[in-house]
N, C-alpha and C. Protein backbone atom coordinates (compact mmCIF):
# COMPACT_ATOMS: atom_id res chain seq x y z
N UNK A 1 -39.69 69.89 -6.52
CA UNK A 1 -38.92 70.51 -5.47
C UNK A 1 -38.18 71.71 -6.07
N UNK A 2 -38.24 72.82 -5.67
CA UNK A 2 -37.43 73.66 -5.91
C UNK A 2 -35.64 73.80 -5.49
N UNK A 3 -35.44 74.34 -6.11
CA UNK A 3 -33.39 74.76 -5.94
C UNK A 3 -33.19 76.02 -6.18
N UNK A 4 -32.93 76.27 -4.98
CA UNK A 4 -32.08 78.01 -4.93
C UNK A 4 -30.69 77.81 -4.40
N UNK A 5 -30.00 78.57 -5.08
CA UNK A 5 -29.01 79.42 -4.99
C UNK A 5 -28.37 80.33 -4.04
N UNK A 6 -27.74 80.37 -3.04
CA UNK A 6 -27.46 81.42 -2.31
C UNK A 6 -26.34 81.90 -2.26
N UNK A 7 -25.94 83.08 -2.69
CA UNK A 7 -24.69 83.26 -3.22
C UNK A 7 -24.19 84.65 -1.79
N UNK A 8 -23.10 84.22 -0.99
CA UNK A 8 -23.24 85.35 0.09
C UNK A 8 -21.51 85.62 -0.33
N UNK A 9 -21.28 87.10 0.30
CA UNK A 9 -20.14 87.87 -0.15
C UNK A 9 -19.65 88.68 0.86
N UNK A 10 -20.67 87.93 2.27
CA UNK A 10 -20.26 88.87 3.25
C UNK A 10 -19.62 87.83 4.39
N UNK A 11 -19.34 87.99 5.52
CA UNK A 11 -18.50 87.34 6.24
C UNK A 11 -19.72 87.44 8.11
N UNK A 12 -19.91 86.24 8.40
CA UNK A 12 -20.87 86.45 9.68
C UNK A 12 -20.03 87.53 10.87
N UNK A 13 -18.74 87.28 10.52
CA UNK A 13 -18.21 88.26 11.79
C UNK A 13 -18.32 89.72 11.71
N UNK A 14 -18.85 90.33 10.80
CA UNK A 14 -19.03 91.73 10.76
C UNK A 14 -20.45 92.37 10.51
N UNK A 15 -21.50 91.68 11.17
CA UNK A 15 -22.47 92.17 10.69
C UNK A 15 -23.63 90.62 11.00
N UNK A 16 -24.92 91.10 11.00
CA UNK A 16 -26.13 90.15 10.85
C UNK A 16 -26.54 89.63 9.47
N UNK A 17 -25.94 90.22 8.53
CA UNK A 17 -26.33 90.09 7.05
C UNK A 17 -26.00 88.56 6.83
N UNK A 18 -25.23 88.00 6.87
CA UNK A 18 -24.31 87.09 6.60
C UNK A 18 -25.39 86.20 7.14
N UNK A 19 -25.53 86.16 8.29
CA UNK A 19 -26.14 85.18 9.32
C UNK A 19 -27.59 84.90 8.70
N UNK A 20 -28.16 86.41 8.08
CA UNK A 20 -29.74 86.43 8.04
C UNK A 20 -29.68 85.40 6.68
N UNK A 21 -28.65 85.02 5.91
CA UNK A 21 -28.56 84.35 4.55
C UNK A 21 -28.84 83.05 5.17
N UNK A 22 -27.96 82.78 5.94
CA UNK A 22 -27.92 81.53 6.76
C UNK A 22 -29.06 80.60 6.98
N UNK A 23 -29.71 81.47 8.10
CA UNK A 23 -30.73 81.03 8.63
C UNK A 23 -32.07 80.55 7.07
N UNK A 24 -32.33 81.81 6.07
CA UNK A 24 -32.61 81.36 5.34
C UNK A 24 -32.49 80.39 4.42
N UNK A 25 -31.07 80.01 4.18
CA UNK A 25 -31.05 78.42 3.57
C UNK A 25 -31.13 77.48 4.48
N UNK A 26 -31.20 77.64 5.77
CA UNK A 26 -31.30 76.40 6.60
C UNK A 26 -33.17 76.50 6.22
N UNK A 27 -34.07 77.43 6.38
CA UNK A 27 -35.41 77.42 6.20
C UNK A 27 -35.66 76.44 4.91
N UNK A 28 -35.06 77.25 3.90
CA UNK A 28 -35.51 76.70 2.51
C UNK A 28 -35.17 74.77 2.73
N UNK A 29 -33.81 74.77 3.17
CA UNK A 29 -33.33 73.08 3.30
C UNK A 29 -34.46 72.23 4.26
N UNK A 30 -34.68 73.10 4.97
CA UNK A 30 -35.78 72.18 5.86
C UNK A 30 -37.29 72.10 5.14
N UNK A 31 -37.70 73.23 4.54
CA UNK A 31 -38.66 73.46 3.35
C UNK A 31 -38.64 72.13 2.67
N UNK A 32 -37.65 71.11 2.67
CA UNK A 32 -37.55 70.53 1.12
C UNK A 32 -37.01 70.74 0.35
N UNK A 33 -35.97 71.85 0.21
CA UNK A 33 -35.89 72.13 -0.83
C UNK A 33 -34.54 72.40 -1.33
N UNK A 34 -33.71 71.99 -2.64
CA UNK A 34 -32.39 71.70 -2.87
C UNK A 34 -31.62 72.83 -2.44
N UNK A 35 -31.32 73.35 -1.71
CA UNK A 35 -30.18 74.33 -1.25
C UNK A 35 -28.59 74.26 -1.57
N UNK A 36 -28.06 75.23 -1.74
CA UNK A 36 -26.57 75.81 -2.47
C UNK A 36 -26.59 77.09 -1.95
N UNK A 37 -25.42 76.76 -1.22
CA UNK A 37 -24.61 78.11 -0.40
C UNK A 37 -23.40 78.69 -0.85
N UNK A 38 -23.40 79.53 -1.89
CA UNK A 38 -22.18 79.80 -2.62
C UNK A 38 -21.45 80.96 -1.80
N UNK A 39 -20.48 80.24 -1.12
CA UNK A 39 -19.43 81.63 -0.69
C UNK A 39 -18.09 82.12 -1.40
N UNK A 40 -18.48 83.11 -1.55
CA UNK A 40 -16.99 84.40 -2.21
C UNK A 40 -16.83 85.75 -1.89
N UNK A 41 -15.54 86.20 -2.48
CA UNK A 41 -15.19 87.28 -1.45
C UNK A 41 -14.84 87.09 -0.14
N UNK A 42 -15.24 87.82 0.33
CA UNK A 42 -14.99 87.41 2.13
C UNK A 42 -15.92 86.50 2.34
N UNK A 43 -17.13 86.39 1.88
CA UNK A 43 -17.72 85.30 2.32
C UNK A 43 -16.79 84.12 2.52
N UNK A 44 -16.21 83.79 1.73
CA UNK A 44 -15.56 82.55 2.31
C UNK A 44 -14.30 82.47 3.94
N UNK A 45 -14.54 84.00 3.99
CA UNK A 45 -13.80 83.84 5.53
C UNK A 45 -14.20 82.56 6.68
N UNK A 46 -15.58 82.64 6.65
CA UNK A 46 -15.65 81.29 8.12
C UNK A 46 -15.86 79.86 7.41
N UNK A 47 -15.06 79.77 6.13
CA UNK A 47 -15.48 78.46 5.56
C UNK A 47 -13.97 77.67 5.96
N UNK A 48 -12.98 78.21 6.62
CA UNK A 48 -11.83 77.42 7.50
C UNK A 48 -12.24 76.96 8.40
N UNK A 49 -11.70 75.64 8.76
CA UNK A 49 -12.08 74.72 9.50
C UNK A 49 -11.55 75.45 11.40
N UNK A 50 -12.19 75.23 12.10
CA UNK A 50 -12.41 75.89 12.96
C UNK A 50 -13.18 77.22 13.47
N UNK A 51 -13.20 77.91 12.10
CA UNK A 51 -13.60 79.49 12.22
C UNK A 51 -14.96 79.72 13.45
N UNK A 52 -15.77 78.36 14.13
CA UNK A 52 -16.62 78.57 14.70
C UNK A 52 -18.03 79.47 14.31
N UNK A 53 -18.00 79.19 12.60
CA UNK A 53 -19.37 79.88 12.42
C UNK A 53 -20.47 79.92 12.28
N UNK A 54 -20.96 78.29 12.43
CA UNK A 54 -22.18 77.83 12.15
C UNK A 54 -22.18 77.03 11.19
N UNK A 55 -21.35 77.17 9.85
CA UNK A 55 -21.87 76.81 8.19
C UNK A 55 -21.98 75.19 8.80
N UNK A 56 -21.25 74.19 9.71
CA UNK A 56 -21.28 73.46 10.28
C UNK A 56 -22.84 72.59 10.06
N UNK A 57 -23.76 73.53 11.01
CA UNK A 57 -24.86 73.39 11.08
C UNK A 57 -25.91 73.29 9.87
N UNK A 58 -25.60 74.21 9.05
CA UNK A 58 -25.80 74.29 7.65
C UNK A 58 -25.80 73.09 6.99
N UNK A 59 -24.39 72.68 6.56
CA UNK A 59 -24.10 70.84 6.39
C UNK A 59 -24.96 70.03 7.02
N UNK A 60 -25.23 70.20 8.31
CA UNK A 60 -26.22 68.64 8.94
C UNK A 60 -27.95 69.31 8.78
N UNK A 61 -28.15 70.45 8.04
CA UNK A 61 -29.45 70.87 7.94
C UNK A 61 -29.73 70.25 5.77
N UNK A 62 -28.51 70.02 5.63
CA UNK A 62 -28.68 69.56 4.04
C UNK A 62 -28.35 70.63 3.18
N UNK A 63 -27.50 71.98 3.93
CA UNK A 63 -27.29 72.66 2.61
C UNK A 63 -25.87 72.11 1.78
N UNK A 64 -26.04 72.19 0.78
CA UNK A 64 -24.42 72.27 0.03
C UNK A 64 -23.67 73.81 0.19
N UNK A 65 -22.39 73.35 0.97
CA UNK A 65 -21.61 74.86 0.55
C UNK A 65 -20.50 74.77 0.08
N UNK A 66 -20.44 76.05 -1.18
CA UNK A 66 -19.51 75.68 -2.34
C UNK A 66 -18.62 77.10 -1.19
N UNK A 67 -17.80 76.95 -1.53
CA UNK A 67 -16.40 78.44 -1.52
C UNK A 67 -15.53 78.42 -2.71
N UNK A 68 -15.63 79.68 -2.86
CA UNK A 68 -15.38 79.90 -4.40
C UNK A 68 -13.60 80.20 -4.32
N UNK A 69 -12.76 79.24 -5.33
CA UNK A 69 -11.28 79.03 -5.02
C UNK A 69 -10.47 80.16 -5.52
N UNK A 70 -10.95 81.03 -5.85
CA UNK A 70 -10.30 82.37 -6.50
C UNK A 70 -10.14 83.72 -5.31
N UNK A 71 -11.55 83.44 -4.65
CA UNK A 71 -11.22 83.95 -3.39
C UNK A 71 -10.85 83.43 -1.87
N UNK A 72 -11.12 81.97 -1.65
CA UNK A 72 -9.81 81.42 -0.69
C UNK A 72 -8.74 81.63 -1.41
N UNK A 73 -8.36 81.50 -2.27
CA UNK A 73 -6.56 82.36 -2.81
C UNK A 73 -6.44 83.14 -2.09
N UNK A 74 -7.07 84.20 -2.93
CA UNK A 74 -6.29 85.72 -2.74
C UNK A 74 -6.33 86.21 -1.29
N UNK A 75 -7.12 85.22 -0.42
CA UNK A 75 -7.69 85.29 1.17
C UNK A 75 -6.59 84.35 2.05
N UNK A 76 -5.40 84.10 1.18
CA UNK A 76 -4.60 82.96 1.73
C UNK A 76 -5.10 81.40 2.71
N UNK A 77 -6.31 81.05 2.01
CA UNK A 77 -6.49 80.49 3.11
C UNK A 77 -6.51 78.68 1.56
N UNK A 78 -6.33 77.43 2.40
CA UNK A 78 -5.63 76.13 2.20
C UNK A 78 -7.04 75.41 1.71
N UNK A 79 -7.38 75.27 0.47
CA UNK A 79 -8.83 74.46 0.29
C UNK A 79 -8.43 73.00 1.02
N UNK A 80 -7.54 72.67 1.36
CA UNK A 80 -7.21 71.19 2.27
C UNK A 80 -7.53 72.02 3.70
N UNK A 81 -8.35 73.36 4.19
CA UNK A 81 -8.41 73.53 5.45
C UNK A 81 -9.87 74.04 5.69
N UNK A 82 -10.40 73.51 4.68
CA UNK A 82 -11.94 73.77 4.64
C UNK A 82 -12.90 73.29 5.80
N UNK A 83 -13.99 74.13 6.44
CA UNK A 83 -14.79 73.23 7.50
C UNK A 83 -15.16 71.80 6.70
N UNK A 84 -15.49 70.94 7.45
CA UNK A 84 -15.95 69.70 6.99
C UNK A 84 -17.46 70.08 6.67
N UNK A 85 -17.39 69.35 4.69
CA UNK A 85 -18.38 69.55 4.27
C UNK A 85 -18.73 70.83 3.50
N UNK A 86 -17.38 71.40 3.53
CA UNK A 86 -17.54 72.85 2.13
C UNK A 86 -16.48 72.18 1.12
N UNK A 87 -17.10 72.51 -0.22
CA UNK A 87 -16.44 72.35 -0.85
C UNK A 87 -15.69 73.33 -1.72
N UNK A 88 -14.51 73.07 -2.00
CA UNK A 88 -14.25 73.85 -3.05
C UNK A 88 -14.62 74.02 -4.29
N UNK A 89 -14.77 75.21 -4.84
CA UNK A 89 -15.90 75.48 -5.93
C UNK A 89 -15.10 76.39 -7.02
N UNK A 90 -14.97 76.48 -8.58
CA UNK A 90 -14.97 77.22 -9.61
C UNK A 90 -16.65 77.85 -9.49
N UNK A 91 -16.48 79.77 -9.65
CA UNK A 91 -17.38 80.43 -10.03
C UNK A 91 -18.28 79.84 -10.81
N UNK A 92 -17.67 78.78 -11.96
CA UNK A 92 -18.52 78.04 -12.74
C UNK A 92 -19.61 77.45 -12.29
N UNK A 93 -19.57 77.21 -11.45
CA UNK A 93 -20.84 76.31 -10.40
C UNK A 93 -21.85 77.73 -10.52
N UNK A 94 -22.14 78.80 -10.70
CA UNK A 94 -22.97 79.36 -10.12
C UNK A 94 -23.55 79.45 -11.60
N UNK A 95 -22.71 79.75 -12.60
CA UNK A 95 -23.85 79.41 -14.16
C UNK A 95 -24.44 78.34 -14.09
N UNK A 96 -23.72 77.32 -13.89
CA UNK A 96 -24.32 75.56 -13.99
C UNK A 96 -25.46 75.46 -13.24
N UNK A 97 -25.57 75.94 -11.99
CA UNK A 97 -26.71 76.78 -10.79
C UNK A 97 -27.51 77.39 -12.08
N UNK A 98 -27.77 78.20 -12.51
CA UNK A 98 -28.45 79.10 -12.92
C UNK A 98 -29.40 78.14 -14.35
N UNK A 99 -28.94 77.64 -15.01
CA UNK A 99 -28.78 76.92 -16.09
C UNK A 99 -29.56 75.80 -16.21
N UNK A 100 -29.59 75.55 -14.78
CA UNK A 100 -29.84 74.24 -14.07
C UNK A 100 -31.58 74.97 -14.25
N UNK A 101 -31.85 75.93 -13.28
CA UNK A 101 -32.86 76.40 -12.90
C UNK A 101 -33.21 76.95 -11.62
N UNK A 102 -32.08 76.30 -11.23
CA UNK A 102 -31.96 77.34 -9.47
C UNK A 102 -32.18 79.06 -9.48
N UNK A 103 -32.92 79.20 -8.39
CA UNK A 103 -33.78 80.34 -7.85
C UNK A 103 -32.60 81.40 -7.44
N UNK A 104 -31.87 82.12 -7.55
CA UNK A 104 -30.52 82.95 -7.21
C UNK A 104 -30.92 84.21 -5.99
N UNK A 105 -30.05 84.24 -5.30
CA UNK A 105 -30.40 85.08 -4.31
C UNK A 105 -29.08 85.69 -4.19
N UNK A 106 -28.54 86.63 -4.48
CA UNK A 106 -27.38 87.37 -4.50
C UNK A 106 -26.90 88.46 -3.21
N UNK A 107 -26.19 88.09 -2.47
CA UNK A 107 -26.35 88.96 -1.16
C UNK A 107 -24.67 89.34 -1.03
């Protein structure tokens, strides 16, 4: 089975970019295949619980989503206010990702 990586930096409310990441790890997860949704930067904007963005769906399709805690900081936002089913994540996860052998997709 393969494991990729998806590392997004953009936020679904400003744009299709965000979304087009999306849809692709929901593909790859339904593929079979170990999925990791790494959000930072703004990416981690719709990873608050309520934000209404989908990552939701993501979770019951089998992806893992990490949000990276350096940028919920500086984004003021409460890792106790995470959607259900993101976790909070050290950047470290994305070497350990890499290291591992996961497939990286940098967006």
């Amino acid at each position: 089975m393969s494991s990729y990586l998806l590392i997004e930096t953009r936020e679904p409310f400003d744009g299709r970019e965000a979304q087009t990441c999306y849809g692709l790890a929901t593909e790859l997860a339904q593929g079979g295949s170990d999925v990791a949704l790494f959000l930072i930067e703004n990416g981690v904007l719709p990873a608050r619980a309520g934000a209404a963005s989908g990552l939701d769906r993501l979770v019951a399709d089998g992806v893992r989503i990490l949000a990276d805690e350096f940028s919920l900081s500086e984004r003021g936002i409460d890792i106790h206010r995470l959607e259900r089913g993101i976790e909070p994540a050290d950047i470290s996860e994305i070497i350990d990702a890499l290291v591992a052998g996961a497939k990286a997709i940098w967006h």
